[in-house]
N, C-alpha and C. Protein backbone atom coordinates (compact mmCIF):
# COMPACT_ATOMS: atom_id res chain seq x y z
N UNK A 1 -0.28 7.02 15.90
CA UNK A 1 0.89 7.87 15.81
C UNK A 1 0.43 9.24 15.33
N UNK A 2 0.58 10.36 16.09
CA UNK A 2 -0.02 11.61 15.64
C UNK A 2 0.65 12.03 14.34
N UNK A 3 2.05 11.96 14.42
CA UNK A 3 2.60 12.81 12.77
C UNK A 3 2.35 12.19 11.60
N UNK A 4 1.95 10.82 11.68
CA UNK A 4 2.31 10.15 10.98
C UNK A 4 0.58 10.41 9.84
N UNK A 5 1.11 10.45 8.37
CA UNK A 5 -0.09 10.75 7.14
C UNK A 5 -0.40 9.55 7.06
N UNK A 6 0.12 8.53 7.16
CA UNK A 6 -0.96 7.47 6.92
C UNK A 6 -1.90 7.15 8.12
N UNK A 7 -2.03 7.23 8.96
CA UNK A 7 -2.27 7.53 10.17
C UNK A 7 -3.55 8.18 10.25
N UNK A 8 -3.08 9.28 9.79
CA UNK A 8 -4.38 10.46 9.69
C UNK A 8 -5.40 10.18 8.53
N UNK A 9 -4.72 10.04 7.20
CA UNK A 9 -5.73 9.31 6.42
C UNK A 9 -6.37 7.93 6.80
N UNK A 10 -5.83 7.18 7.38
CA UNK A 10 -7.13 6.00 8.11
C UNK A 10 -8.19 6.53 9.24
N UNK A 11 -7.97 7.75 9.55
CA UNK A 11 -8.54 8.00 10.53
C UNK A 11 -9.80 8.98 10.11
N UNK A 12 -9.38 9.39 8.64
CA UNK A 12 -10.31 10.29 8.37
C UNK A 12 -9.84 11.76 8.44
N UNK A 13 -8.92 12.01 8.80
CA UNK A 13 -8.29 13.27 8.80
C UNK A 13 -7.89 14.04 7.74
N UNK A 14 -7.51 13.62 7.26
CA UNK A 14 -7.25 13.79 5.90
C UNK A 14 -7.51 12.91 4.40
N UNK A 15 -8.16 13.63 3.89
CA UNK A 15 -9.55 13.25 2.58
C UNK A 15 -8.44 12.24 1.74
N UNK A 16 -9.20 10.72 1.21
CA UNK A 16 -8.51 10.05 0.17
C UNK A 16 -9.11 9.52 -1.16
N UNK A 17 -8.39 9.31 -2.17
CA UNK A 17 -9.47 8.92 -2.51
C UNK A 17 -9.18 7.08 -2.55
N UNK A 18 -10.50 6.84 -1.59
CA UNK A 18 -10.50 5.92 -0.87
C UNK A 18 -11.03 4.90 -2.12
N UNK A 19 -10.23 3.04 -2.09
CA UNK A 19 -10.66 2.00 -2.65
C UNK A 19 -11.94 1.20 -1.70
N UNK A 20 -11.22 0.64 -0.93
CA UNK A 20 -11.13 -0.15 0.03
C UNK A 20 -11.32 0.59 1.39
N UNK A 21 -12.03 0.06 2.45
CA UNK A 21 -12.14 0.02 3.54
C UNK A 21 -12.57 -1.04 4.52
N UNK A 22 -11.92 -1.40 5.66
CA UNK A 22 -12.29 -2.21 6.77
C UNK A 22 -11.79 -1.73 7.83
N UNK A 23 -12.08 -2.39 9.25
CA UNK A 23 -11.67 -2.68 10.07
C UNK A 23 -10.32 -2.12 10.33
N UNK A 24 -9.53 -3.15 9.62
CA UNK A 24 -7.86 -3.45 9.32
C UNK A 24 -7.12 -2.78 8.38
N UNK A 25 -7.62 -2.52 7.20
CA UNK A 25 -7.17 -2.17 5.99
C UNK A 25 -7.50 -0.77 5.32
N UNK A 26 -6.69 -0.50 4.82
CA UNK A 26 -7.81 0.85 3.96
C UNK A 26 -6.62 0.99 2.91
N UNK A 27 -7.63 0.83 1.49
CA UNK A 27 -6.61 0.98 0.17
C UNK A 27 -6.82 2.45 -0.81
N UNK A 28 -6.31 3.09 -0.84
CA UNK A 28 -6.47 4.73 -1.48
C UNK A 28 -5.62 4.72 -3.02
N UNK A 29 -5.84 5.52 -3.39
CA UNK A 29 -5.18 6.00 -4.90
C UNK A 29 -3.95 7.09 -4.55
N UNK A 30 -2.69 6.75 -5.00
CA UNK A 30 -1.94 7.21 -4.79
C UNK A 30 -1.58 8.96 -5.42
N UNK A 31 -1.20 9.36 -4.25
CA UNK A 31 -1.33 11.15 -4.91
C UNK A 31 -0.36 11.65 -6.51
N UNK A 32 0.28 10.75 -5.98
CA UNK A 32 1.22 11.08 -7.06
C UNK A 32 1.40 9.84 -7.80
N UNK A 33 0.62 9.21 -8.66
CA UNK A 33 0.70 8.04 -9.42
C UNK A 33 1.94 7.73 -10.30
N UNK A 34 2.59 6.68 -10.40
CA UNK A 34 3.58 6.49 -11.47
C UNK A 34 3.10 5.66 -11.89
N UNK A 35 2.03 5.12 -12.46
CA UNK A 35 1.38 4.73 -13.71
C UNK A 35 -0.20 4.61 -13.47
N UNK A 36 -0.07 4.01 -14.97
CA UNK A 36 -2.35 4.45 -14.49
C UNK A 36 -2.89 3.96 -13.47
N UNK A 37 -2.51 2.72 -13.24
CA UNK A 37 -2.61 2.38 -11.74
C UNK A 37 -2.07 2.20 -10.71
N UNK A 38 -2.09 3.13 -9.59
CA UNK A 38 -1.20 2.89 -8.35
C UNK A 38 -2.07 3.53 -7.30
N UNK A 39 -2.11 2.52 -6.77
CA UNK A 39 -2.76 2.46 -5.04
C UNK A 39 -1.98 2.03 -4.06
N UNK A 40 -2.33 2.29 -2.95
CA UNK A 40 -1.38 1.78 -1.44
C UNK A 40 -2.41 1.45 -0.79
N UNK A 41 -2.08 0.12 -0.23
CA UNK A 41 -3.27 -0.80 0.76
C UNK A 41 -1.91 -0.49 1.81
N UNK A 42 -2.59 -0.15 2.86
CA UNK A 42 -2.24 -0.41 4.38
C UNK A 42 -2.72 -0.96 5.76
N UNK A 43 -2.22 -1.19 6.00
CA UNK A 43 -2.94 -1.20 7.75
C UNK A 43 -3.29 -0.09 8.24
N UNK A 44 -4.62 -0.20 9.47
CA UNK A 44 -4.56 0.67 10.03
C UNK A 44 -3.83 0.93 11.28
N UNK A 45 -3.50 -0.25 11.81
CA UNK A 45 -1.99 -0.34 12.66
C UNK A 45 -1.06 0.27 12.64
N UNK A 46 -0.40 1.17 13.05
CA UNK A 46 1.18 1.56 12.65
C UNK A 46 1.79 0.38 12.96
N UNK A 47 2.31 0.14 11.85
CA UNK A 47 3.18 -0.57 11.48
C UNK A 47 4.47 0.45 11.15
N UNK A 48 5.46 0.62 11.61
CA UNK A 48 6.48 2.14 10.58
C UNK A 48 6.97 1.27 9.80
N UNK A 49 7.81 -0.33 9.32
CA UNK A 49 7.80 -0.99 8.10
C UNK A 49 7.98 -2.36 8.35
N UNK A 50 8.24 -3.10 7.64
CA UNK A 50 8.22 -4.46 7.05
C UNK A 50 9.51 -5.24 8.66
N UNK A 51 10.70 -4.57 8.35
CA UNK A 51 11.17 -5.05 9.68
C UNK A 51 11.10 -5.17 10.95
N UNK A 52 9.87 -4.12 11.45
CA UNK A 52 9.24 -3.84 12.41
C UNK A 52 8.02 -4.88 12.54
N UNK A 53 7.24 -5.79 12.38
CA UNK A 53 6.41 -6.92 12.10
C UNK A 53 6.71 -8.04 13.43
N UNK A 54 5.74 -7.98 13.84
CA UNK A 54 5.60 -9.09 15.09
C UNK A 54 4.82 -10.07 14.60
N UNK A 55 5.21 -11.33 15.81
CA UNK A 55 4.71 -12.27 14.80
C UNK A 55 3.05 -12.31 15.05
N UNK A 56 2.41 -11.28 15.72
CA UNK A 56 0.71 -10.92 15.85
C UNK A 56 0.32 -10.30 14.38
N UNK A 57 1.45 -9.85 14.11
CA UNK A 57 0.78 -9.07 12.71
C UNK A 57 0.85 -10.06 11.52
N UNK A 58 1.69 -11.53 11.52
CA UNK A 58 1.55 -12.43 10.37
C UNK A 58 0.32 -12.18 9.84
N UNK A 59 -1.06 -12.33 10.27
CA UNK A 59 -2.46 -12.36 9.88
C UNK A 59 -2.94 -10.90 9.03
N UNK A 60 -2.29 -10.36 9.94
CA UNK A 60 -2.48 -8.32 8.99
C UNK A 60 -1.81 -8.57 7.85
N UNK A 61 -0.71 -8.75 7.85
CA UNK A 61 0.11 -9.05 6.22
C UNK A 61 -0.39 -9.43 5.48
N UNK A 62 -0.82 -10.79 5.74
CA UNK A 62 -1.78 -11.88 4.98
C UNK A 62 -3.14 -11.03 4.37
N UNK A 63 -3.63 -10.52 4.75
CA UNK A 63 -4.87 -9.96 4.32
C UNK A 63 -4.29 -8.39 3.94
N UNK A 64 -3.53 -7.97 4.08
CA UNK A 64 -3.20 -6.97 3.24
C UNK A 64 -2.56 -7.30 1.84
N UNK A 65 -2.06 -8.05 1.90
CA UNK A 65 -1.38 -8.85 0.53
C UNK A 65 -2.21 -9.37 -0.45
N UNK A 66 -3.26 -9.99 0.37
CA UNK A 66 -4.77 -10.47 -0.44
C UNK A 66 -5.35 -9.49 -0.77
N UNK A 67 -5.55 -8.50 0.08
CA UNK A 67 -6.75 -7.75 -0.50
C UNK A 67 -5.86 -6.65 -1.57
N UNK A 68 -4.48 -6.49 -1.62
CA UNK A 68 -3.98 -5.69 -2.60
C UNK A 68 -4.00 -6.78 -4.01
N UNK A 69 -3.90 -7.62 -3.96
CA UNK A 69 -4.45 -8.60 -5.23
C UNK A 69 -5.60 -8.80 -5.76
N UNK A 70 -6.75 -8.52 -4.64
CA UNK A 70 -8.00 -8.83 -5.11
C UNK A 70 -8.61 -7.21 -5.63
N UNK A 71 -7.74 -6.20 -5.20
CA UNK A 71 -8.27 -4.90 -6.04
C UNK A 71 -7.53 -4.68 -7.07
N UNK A 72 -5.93 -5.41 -7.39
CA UNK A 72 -5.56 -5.18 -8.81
C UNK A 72 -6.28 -6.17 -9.65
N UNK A 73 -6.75 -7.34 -9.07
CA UNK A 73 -7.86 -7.72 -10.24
C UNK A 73 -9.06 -6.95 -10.79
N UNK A 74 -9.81 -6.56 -9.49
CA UNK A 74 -11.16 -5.93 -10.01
C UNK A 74 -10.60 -4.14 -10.90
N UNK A 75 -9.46 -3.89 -10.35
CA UNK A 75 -9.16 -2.89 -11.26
C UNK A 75 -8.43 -3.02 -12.84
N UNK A 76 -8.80 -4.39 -13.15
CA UNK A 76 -7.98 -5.02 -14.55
C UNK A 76 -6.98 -4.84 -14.56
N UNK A 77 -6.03 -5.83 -13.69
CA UNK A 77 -4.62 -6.07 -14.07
C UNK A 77 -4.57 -7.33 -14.10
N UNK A 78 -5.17 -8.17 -13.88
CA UNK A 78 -4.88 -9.82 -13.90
C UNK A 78 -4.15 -10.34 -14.81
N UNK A 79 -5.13 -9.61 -16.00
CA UNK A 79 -4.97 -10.30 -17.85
C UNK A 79 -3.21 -9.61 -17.90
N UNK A 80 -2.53 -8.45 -17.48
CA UNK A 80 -1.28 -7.93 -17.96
C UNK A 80 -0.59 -8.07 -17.34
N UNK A 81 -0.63 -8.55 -15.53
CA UNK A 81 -0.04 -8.30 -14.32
C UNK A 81 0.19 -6.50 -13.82
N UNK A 82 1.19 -7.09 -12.48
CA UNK A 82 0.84 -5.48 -11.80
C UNK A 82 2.53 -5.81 -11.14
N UNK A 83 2.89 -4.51 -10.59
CA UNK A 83 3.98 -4.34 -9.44
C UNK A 83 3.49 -4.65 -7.85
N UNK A 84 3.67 -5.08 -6.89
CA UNK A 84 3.33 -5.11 -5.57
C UNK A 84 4.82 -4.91 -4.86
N UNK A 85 4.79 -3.38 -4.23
CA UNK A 85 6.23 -2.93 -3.93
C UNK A 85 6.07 -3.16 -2.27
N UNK A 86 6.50 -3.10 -1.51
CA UNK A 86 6.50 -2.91 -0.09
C UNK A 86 8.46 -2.03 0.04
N UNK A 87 8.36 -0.82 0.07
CA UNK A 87 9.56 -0.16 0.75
C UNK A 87 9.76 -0.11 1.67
N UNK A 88 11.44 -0.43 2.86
CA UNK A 88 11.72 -0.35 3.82
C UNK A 88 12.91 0.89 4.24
N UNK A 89 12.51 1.40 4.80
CA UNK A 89 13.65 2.58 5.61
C UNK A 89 14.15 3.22 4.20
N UNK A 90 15.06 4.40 4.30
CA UNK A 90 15.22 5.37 3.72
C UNK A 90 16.54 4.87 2.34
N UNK A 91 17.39 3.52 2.79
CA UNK A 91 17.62 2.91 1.49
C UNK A 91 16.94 2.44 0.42
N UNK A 92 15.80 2.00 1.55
CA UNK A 92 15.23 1.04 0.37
C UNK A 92 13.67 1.83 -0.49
N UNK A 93 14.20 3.12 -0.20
CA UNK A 93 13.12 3.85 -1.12
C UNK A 93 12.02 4.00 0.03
N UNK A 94 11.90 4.21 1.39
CA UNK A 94 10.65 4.29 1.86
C UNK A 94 10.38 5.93 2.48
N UNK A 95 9.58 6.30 2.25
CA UNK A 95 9.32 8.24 2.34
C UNK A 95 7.80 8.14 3.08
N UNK A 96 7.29 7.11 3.91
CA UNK A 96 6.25 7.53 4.92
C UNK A 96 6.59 6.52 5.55
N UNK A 97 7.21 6.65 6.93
CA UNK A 97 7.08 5.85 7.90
C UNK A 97 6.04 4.72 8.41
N UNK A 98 5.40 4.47 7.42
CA UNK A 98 3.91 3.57 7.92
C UNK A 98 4.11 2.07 7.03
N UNK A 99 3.92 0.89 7.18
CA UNK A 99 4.16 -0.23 6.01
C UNK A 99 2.78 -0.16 5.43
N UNK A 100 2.92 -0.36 4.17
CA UNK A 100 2.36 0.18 2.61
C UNK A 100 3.11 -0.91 1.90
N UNK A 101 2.43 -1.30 1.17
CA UNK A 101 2.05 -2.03 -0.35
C UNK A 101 1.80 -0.81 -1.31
N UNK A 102 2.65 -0.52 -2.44
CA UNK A 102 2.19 0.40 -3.36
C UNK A 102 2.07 -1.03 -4.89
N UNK A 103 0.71 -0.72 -5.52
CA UNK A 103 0.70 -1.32 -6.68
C UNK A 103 0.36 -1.07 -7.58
N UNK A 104 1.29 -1.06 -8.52
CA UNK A 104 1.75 -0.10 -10.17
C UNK A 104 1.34 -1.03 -11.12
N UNK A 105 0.57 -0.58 -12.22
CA UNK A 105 -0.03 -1.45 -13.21
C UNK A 105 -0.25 -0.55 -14.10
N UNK A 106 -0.67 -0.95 -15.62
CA UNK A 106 -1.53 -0.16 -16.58
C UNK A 106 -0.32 0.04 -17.55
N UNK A 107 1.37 0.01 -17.56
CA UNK A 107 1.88 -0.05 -18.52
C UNK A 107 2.94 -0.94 -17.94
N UNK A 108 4.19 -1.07 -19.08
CA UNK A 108 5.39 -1.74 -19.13
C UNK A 108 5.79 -1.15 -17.88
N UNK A 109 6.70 -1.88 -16.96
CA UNK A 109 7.45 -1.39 -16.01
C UNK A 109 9.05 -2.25 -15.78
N UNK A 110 9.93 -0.68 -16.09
CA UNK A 110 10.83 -1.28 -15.88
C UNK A 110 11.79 -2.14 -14.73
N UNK A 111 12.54 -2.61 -14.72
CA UNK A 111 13.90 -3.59 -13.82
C UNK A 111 15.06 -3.22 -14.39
N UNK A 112 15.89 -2.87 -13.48
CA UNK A 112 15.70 -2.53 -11.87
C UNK A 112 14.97 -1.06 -11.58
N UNK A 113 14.56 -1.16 -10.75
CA UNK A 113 14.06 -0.09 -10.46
C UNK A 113 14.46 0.88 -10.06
N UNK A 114 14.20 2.58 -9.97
CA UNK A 114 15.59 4.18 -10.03
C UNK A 114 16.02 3.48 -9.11
């Protein structure tokens, strides 16, 4: 998808600061953090969100879900836990058209959320 920033950051277009990389996946540090830890694992698929999901992509989910768990461990959240958000469309809080996992850790977080 040309407009699309997540898009361009898997592609290299624009600089991240990158966790994770594969194939499939690529996990970055979020620009604008709301707590000490927050990253977004994505696909490199456009995916635009969660309701949009065929059933070819069950397997992409799956390993995006894993591998956003297996970097809030190695980034020490296990011992306190973490947030794992997935936003859909413009109710449900989503501001980049691409499906994203954002995961918030490192302090108290409140419920419900703004």
């Amino acid at each position: 998808m040309n407009d699309c920033i997540f898009c361009k950051i898997a592609a290299g277009e624009i600089p991240s600061k990158k966790i994770f990389e594969d194939d499939d996946i690529l996990a970055f540090h979020d620009i604008t953090p709301q707590s000490p830890v927050h990253f977004l694992v994505i696909p490199k698929k456009h995916i635009r969100n969660i309701m949009e999901l065929g059933e070819g992509d069950i397997l992409l989910v799956g390993r995006l879900l894993n591998k956003a768990q297996e970097l809030a461990v190695s980034l020490g959240c296990a011992e306190k836990g973490a947030r794992f958000v997935i936003n859909c469309k413009a109710d449900g809080g989503q501001t980049v058209d691409h499906l994203h996992v954002h995961v918030l850790a490192g302090r108290p977080l409140a419920w419900p959320p703004g």
